[in-house]
PDB file of N, CA and C in Angstrom:
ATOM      1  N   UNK A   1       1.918  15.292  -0.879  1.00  0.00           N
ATOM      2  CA  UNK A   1       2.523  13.985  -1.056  1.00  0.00           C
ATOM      3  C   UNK A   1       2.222  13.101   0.159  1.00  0.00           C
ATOM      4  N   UNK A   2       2.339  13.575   1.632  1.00  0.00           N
ATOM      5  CA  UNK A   2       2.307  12.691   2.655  1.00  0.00           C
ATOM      6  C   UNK A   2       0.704  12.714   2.589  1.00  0.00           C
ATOM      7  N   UNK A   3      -0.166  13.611   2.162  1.00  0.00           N
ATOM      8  CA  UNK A   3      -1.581  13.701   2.189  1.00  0.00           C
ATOM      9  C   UNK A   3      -1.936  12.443   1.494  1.00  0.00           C
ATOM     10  N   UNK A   4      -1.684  12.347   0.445  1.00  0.00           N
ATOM     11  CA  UNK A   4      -2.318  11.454  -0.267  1.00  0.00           C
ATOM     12  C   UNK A   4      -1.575  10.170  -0.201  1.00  0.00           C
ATOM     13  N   UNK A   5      -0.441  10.324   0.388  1.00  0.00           N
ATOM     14  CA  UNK A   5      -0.142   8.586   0.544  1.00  0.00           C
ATOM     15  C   UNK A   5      -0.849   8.375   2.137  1.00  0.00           C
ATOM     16  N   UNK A   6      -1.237   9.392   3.248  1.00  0.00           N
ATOM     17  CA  UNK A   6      -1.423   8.866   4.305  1.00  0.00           C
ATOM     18  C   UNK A   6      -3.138   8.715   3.636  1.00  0.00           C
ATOM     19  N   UNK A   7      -3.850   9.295   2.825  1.00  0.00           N
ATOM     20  CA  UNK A   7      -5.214   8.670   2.595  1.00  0.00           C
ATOM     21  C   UNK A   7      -5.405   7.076   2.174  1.00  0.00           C
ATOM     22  N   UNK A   8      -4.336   7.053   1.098  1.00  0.00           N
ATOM     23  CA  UNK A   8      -3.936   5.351   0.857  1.00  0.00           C
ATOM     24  C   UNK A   8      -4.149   4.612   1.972  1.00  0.00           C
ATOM     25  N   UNK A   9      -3.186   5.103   2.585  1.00  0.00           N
ATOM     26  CA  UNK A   9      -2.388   3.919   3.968  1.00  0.00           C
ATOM     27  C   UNK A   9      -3.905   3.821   4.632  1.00  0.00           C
ATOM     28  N   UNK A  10      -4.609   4.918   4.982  1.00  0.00           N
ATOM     29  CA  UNK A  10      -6.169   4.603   5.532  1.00  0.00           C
ATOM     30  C   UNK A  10      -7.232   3.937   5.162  1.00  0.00           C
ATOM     31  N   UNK A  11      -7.316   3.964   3.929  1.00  0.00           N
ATOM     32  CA  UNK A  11      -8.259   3.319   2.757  1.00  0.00           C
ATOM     33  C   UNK A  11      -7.934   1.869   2.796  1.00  0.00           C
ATOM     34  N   UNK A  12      -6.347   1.597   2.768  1.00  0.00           N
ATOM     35  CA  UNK A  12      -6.385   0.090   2.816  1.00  0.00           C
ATOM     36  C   UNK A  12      -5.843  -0.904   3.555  1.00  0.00           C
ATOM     37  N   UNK A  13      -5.237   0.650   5.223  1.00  0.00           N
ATOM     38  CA  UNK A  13      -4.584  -0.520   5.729  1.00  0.00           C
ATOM     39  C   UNK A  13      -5.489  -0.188   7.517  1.00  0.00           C
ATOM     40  N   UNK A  14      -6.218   0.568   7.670  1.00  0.00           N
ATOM     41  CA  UNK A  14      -6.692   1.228   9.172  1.00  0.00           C
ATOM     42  C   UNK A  14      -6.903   0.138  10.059  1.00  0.00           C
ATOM     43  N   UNK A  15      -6.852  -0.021  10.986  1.00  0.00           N
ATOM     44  CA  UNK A  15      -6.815  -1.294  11.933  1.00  0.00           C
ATOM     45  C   UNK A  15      -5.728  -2.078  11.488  1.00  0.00           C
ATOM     46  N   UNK A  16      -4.877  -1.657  10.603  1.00  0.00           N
ATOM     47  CA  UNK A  16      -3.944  -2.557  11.135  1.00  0.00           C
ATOM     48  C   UNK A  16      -2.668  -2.322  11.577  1.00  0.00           C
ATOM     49  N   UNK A  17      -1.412  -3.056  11.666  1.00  0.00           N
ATOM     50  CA  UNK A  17      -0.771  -2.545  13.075  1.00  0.00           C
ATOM     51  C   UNK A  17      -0.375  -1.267  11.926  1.00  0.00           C
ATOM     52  N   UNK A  18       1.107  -0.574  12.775  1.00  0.00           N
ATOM     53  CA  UNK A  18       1.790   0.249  12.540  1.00  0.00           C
ATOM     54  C   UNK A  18       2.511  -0.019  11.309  1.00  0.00           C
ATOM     55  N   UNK A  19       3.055  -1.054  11.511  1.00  0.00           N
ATOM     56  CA  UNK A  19       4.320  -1.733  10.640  1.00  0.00           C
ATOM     57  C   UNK A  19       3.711  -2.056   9.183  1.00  0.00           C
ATOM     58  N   UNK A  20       2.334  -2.403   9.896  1.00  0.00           N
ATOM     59  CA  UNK A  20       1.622  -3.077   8.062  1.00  0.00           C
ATOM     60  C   UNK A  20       1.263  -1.436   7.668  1.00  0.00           C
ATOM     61  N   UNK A  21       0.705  -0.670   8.127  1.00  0.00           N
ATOM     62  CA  UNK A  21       0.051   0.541   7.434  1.00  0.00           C
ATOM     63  C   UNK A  21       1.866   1.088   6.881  1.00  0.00           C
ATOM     64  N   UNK A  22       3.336   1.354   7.276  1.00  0.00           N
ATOM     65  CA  UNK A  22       3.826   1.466   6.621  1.00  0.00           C
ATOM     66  C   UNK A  22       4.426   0.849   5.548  1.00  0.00           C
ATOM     67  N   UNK A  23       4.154  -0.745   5.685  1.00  0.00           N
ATOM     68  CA  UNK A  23       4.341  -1.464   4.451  1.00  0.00           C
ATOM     69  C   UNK A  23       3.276  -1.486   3.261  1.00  0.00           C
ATOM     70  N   UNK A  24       2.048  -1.001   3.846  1.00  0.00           N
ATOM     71  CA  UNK A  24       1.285  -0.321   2.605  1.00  0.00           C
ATOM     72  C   UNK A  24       1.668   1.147   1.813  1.00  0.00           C
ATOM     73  N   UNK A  25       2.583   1.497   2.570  1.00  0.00           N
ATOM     74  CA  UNK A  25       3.105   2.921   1.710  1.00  0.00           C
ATOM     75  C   UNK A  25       4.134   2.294   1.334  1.00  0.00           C
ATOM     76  N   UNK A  26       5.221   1.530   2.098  1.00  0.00           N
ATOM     77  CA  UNK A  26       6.620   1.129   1.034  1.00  0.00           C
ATOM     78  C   UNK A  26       5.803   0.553  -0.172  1.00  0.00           C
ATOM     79  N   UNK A  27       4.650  -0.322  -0.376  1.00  0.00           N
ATOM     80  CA  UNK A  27       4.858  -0.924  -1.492  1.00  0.00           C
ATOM     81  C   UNK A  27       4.637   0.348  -2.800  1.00  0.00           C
ATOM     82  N   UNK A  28       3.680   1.535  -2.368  1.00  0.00           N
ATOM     83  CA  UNK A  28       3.739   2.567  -3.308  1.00  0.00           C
ATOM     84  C   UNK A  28       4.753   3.098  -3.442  1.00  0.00           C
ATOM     85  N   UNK A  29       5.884   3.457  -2.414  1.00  0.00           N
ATOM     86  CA  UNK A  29       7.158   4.479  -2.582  1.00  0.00           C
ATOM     87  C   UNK A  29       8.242   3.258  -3.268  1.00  0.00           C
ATOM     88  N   UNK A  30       7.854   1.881  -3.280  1.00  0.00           N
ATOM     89  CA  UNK A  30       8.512   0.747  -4.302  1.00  0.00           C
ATOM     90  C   UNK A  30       8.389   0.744  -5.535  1.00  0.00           C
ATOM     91  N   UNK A  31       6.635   0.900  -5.448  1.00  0.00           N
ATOM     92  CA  UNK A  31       6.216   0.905  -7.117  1.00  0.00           C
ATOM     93  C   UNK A  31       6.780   2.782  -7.843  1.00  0.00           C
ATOM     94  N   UNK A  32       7.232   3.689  -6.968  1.00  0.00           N
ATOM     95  CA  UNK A  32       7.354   5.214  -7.392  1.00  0.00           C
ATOM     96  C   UNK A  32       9.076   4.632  -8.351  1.00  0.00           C
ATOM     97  N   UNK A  33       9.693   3.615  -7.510  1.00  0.00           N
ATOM     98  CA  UNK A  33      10.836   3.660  -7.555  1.00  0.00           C
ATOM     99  C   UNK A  33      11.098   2.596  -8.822  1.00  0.00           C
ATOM    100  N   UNK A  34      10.196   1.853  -9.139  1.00  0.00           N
ATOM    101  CA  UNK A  34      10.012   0.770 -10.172  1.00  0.00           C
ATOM    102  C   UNK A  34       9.854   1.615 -11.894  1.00  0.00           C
ATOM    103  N   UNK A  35      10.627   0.494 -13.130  1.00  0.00           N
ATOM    104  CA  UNK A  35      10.529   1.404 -13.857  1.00  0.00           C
ATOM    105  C   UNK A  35       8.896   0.316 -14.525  1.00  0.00           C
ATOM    106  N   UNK A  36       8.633  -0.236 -13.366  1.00  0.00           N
ATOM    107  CA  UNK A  36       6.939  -0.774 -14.125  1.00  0.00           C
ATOM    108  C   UNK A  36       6.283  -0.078 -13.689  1.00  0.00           C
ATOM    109  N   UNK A  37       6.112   0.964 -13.397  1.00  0.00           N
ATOM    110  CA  UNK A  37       5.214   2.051 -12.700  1.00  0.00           C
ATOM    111  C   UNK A  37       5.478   3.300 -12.653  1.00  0.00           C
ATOM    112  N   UNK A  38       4.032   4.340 -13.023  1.00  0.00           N
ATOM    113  CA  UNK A  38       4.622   5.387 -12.785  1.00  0.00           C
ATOM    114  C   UNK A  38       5.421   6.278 -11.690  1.00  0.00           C
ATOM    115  N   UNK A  39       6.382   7.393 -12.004  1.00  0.00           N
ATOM    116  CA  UNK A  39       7.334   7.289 -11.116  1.00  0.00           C
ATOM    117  C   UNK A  39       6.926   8.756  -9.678  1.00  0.00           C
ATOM    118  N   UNK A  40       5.261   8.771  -9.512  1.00  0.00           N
ATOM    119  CA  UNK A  40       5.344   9.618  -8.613  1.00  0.00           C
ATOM    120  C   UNK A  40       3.780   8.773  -7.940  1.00  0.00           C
ATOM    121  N   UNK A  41       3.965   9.864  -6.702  1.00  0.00           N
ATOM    122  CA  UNK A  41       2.785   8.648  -5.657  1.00  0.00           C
ATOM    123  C   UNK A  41       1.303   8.475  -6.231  1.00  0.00           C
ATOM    124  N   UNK A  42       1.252  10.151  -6.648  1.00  0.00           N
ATOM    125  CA  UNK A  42      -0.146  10.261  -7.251  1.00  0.00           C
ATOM    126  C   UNK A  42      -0.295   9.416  -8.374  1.00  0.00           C
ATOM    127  N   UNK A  43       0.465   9.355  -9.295  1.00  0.00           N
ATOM    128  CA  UNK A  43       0.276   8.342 -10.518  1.00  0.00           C
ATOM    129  C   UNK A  43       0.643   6.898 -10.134  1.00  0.00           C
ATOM    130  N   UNK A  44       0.894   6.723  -9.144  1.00  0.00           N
ATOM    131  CA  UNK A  44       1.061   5.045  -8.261  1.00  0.00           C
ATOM    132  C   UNK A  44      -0.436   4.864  -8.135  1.00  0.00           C
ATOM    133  N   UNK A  45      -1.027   5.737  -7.195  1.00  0.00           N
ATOM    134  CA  UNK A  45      -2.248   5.502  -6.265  1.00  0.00           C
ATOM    135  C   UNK A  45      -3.717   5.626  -7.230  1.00  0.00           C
ATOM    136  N   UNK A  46      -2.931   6.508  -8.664  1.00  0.00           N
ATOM    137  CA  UNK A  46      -4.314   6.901  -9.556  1.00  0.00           C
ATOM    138  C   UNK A  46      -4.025   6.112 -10.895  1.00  0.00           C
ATOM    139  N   UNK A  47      -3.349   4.950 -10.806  1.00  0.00           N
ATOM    140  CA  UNK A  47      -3.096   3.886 -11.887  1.00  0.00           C
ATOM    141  C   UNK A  47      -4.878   3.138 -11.632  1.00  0.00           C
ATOM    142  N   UNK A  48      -5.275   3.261 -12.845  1.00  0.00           N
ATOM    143  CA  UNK A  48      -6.751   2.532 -12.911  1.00  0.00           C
ATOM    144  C   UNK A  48      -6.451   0.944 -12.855  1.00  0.00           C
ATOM    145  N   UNK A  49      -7.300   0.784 -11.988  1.00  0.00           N
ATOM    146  CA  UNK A  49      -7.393  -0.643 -11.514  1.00  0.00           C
ATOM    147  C   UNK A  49      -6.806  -1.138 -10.335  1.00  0.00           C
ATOM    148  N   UNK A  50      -6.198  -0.554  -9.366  1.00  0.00           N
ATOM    149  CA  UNK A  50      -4.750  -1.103  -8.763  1.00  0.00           C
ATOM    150  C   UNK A  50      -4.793  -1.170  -7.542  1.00  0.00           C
ATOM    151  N   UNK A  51      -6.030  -0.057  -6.847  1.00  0.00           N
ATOM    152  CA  UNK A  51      -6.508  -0.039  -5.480  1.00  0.00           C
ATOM    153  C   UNK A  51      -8.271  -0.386  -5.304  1.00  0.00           C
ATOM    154  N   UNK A  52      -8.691  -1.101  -5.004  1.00  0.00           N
ATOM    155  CA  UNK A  52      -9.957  -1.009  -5.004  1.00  0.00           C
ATOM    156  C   UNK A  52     -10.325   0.235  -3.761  1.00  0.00           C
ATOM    157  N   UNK A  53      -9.441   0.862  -3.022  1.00  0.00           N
ATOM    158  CA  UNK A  53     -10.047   1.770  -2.082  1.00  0.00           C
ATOM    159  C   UNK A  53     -10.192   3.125  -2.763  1.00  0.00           C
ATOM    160  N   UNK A  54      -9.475   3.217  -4.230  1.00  0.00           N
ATOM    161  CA  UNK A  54      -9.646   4.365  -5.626  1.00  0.00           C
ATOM    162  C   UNK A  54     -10.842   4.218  -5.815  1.00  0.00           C
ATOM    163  N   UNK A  55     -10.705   3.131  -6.733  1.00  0.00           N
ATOM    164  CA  UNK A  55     -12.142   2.861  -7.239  1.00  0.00           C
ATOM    165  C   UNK A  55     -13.170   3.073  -6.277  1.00  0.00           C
ATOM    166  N   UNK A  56     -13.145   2.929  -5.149  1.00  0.00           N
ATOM    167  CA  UNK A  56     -14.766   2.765  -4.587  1.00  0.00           C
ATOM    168  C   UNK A  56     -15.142   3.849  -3.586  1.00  0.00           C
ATOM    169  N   UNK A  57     -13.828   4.590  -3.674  1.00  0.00           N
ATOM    170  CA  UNK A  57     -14.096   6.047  -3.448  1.00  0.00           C
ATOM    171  C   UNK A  57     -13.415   5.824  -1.676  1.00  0.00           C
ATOM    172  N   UNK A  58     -13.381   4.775  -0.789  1.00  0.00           N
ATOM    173  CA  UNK A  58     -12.632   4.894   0.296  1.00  0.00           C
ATOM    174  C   UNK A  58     -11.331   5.660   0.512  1.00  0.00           C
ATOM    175  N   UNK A  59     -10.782   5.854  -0.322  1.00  0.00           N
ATOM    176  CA  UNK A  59      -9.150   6.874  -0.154  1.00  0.00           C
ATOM    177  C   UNK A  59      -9.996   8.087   0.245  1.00  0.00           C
ATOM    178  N   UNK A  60     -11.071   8.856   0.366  1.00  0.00           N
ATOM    179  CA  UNK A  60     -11.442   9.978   0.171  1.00  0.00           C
ATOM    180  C   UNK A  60     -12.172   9.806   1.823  1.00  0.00           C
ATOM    181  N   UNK A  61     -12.284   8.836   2.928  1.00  0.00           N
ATOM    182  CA  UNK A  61     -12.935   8.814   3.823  1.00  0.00           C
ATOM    183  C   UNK A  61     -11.951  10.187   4.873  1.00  0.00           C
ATOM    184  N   UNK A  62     -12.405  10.061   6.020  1.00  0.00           N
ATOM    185  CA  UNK A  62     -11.694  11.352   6.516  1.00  0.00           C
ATOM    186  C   UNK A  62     -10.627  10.748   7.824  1.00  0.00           C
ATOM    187  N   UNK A  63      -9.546  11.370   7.795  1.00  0.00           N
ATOM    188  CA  UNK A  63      -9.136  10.358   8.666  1.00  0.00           C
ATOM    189  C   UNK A  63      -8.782  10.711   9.911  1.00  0.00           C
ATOM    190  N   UNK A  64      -8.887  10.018  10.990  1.00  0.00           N
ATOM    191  CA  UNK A  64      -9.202   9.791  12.334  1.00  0.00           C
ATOM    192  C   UNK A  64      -8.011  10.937  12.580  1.00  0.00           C
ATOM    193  N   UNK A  65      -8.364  11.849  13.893  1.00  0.00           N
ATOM    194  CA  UNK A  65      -7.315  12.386  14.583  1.00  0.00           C
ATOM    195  C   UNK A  65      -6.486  11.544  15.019  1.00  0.00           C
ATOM    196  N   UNK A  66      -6.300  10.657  16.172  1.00  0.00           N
ATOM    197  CA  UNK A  66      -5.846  10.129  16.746  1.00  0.00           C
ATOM    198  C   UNK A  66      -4.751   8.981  15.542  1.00  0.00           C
ATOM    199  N   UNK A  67      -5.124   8.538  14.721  1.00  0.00           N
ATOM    200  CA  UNK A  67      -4.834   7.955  13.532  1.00  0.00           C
ATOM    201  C   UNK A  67      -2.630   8.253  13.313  1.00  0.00           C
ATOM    202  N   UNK A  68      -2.224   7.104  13.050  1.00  0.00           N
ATOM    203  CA  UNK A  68      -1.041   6.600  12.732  1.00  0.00           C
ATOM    204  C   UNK A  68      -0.640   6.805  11.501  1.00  0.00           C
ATOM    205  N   UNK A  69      -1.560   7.031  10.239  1.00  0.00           N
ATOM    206  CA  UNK A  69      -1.189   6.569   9.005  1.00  0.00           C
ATOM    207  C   UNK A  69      -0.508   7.961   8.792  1.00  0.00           C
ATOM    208  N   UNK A  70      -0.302   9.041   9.018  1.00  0.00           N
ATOM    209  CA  UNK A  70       0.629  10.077   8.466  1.00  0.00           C
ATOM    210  C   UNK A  70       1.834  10.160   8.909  1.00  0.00           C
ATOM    211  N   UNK A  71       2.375   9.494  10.008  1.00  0.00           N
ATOM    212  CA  UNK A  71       3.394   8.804  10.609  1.00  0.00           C
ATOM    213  C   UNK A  71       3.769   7.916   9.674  1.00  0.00           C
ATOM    214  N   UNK A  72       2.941   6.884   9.649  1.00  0.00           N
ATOM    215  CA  UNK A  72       3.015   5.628   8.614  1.00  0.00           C
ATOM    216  C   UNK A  72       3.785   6.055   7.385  1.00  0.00           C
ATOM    217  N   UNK A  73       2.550   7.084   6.728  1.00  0.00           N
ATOM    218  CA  UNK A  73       3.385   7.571   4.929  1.00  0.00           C
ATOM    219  C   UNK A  73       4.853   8.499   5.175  1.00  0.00           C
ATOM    220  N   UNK A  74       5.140   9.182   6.410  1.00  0.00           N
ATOM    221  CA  UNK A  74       6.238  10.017   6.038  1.00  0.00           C
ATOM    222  C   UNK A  74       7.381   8.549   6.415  1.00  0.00           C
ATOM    223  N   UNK A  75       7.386   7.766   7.012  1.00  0.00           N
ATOM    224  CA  UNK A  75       8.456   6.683   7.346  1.00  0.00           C
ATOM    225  C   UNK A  75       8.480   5.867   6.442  1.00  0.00           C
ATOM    226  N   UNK A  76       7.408   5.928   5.535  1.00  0.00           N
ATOM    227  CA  UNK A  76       7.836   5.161   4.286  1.00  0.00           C
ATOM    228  C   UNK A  76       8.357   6.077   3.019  1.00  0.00           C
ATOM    229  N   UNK A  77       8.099   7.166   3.016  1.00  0.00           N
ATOM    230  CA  UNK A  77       8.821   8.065   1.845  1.00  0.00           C
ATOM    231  C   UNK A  77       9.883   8.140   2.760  1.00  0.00           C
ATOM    232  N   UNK A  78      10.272   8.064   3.742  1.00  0.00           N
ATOM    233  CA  UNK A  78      11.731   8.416   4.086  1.00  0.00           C
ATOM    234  C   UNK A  78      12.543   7.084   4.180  1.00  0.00           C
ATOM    235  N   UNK A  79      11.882   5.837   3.608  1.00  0.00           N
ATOM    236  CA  UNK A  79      12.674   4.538   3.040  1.00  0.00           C
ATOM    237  C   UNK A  79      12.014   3.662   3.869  1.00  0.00           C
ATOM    238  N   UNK A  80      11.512   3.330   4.609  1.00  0.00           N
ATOM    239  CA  UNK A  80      11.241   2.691   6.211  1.00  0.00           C
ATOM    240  C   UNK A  80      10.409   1.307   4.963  1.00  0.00           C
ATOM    241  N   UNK A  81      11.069  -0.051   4.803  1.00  0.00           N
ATOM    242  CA  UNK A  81      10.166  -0.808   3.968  1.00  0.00           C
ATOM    243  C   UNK A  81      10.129  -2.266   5.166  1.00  0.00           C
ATOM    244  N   UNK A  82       9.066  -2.367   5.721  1.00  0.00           N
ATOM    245  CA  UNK A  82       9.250  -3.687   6.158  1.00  0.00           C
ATOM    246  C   UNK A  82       9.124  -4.928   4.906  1.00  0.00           C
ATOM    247  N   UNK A  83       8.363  -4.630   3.970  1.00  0.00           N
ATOM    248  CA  UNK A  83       8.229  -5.719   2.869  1.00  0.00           C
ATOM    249  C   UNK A  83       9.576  -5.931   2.255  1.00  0.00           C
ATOM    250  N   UNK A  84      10.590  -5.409   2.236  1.00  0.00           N
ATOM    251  CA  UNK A  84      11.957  -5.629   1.710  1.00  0.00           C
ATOM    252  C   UNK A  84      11.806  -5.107   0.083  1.00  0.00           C
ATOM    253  N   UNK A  85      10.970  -4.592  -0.696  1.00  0.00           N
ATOM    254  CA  UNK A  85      11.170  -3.827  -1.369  1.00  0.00           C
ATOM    255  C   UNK A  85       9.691  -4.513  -2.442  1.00  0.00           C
ATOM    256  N   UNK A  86       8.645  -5.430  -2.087  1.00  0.00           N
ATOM    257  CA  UNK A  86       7.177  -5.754  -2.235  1.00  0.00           C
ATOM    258  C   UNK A  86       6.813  -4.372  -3.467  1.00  0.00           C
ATOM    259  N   UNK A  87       6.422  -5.262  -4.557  1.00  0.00           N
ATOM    260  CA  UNK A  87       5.407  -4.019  -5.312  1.00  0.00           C
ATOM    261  C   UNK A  87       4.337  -4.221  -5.419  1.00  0.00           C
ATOM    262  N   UNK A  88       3.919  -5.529  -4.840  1.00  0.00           N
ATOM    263  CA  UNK A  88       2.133  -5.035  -4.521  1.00  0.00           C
ATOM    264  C   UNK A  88       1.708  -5.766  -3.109  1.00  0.00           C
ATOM    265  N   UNK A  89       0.868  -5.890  -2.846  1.00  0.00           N
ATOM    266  CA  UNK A  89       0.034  -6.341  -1.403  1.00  0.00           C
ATOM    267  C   UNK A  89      -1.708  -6.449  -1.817  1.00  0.00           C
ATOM    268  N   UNK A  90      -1.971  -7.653  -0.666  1.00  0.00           N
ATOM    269  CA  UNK A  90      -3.320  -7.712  -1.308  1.00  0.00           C
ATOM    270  C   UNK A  90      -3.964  -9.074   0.141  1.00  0.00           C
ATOM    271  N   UNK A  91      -5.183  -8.886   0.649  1.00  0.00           N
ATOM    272  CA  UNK A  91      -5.711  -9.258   1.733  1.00  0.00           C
ATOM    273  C   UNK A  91      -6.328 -10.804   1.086  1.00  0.00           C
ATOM    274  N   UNK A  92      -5.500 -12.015   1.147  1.00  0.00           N
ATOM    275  CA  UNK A  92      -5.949 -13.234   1.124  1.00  0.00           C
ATOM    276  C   UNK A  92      -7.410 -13.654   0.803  1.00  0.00           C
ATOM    277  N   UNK A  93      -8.045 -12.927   1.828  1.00  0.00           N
ATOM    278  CA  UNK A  93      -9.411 -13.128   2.127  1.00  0.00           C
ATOM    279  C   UNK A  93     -10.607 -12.157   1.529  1.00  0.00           C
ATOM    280  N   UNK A  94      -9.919 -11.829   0.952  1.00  0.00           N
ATOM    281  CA  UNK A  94     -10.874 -10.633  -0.251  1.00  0.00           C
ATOM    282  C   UNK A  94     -11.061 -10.581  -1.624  1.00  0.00           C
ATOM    283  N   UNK A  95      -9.548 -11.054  -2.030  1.00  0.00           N
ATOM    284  CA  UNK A  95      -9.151 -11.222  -3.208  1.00  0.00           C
ATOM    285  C   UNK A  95      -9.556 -12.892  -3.737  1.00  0.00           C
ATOM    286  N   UNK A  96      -9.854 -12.311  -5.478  1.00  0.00           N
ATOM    287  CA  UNK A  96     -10.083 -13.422  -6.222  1.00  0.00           C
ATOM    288  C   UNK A  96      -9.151 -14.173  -7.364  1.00  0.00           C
ATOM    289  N   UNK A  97      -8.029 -13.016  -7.061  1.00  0.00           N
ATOM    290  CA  UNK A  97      -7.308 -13.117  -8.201  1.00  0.00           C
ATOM    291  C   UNK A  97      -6.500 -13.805  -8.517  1.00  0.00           C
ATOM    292  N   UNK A  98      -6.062 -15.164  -9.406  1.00  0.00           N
ATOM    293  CA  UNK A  98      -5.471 -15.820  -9.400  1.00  0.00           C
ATOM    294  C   UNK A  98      -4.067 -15.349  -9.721  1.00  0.00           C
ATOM    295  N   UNK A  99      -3.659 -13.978 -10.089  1.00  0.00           N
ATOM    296  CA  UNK A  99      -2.386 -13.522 -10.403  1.00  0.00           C
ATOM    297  C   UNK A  99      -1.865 -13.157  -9.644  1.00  0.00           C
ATOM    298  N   UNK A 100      -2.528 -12.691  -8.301  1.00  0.00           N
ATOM    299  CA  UNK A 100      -2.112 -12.077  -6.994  1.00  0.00           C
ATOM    300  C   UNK A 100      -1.393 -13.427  -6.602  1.00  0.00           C
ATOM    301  N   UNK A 101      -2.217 -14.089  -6.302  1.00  0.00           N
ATOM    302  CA  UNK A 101      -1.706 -15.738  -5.920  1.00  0.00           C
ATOM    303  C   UNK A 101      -0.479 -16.240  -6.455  1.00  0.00           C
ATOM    304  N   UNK A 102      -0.240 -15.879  -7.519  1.00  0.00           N
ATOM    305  CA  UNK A 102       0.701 -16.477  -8.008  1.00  0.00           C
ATOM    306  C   UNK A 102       2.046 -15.684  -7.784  1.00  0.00           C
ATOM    307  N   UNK A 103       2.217 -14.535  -7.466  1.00  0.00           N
ATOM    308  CA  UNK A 103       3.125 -13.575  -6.784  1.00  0.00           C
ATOM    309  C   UNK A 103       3.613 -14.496  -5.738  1.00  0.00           C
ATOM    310  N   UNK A 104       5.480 -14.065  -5.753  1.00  0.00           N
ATOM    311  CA  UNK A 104       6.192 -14.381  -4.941  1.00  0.00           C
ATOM    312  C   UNK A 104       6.227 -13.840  -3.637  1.00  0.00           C
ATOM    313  N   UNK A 105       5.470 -14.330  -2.418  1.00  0.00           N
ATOM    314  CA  UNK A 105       5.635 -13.637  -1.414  1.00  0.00           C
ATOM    315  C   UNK A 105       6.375 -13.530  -0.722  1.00  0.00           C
ATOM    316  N   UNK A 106       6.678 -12.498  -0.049  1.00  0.00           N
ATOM    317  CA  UNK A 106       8.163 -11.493   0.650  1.00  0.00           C
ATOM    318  C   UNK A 106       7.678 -11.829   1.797  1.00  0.00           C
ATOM    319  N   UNK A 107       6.347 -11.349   2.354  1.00  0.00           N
ATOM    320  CA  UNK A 107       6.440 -11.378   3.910  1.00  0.00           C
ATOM    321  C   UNK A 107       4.950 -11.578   4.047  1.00  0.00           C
ATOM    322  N   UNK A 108       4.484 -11.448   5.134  1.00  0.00           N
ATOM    323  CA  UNK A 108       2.942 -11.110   6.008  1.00  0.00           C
ATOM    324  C   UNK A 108       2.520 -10.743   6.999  1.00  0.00           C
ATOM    325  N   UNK A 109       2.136  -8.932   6.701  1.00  0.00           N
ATOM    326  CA  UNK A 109       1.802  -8.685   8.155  1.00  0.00           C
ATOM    327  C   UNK A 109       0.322  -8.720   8.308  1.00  0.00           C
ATOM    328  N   UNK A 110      -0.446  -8.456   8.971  1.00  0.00           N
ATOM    329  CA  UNK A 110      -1.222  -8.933   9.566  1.00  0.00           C
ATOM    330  C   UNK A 110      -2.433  -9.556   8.443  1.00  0.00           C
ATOM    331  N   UNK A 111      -3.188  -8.903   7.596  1.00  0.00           N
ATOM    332  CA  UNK A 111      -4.135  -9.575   6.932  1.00  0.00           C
ATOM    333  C   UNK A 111      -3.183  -9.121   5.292  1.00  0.00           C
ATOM    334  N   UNK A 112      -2.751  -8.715   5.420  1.00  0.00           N
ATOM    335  CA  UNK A 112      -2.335  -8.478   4.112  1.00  0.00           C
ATOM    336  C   UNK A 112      -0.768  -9.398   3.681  1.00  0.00           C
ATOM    337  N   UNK A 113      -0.773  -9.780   2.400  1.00  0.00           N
ATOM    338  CA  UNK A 113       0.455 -10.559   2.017  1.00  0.00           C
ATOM    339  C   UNK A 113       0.924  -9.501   0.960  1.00  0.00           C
ATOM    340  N   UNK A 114       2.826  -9.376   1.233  1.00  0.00           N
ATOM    341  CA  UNK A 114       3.406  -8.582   0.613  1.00  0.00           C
ATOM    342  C   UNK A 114       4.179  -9.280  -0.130  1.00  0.00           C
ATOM    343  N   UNK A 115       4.101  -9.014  -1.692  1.00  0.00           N
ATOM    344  CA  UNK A 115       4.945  -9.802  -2.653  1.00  0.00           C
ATOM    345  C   UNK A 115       5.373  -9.152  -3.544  1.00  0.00           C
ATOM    346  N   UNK A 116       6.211  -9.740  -4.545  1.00  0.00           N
ATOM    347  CA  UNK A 116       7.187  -9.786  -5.718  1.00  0.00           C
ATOM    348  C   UNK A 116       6.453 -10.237  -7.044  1.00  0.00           C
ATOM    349  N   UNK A 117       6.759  -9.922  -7.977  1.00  0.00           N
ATOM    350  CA  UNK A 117       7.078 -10.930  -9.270  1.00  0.00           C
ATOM    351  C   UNK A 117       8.121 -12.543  -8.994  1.00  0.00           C
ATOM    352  N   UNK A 118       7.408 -13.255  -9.863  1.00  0.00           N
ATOM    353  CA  UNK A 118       8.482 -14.049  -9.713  1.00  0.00           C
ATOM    354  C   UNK A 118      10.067 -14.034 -10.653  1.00  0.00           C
TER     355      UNK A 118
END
């Protein structure tokens, strides 16, 4: 469980601070807790379509010794949400999606914006 949410947190959040790599796991241990989503990490993280770091095979890179993100995933399965309870996130500057955009945003840590439904 912390394996594969700390591969997440690497795939889509590495370089960035502490706080954002665990608000990339609250928004999965949000969506575990949501009844719009399935209700465990693996079926969060292996929902087709939902991570481009799935799809393109980055969740599978190897991750750094020195590396934060397994820190990161156990403080977010143990509740730790800086997004205030965010079910998705998505990097401004990457994304094309006009539905992302239209999400109510909660917060912003560093390149990534954490939001809501409206």
């Amino acid at each position: 469980m912390v394996e594969l949410l700390a591969r997440l947190i690497n795939a889509e959040a590495r370089g960035e601070s502490y706080s954002g790599q665990v608000a990339v796991g609250a928004v999965i241990m949000n969506r575990v807790k949501s009844p719009l989503f399935p209700n465990t990490i693996a079926g969060v993280i292996y929902s087709p379509g939902q991570f481009s770091s799935v799809t393109d095979g980055q969740i599978n890179l190897p991750i750094e010794e020195d590396s934060s993100v397994y820190m990161a995933a156990q403080d977010a399965i143990n509740g730790v949400d800086p997004t205030s309870g965010a079910l998705y996130f998505y990097n401004p500057s990457k994304t094309k999606s006009k539905w992302l955009f239209s999400l109510q945003t909660v917060t912003t840590i560093g390149k990534h914006v954490f939001a809501k439904e409206n």
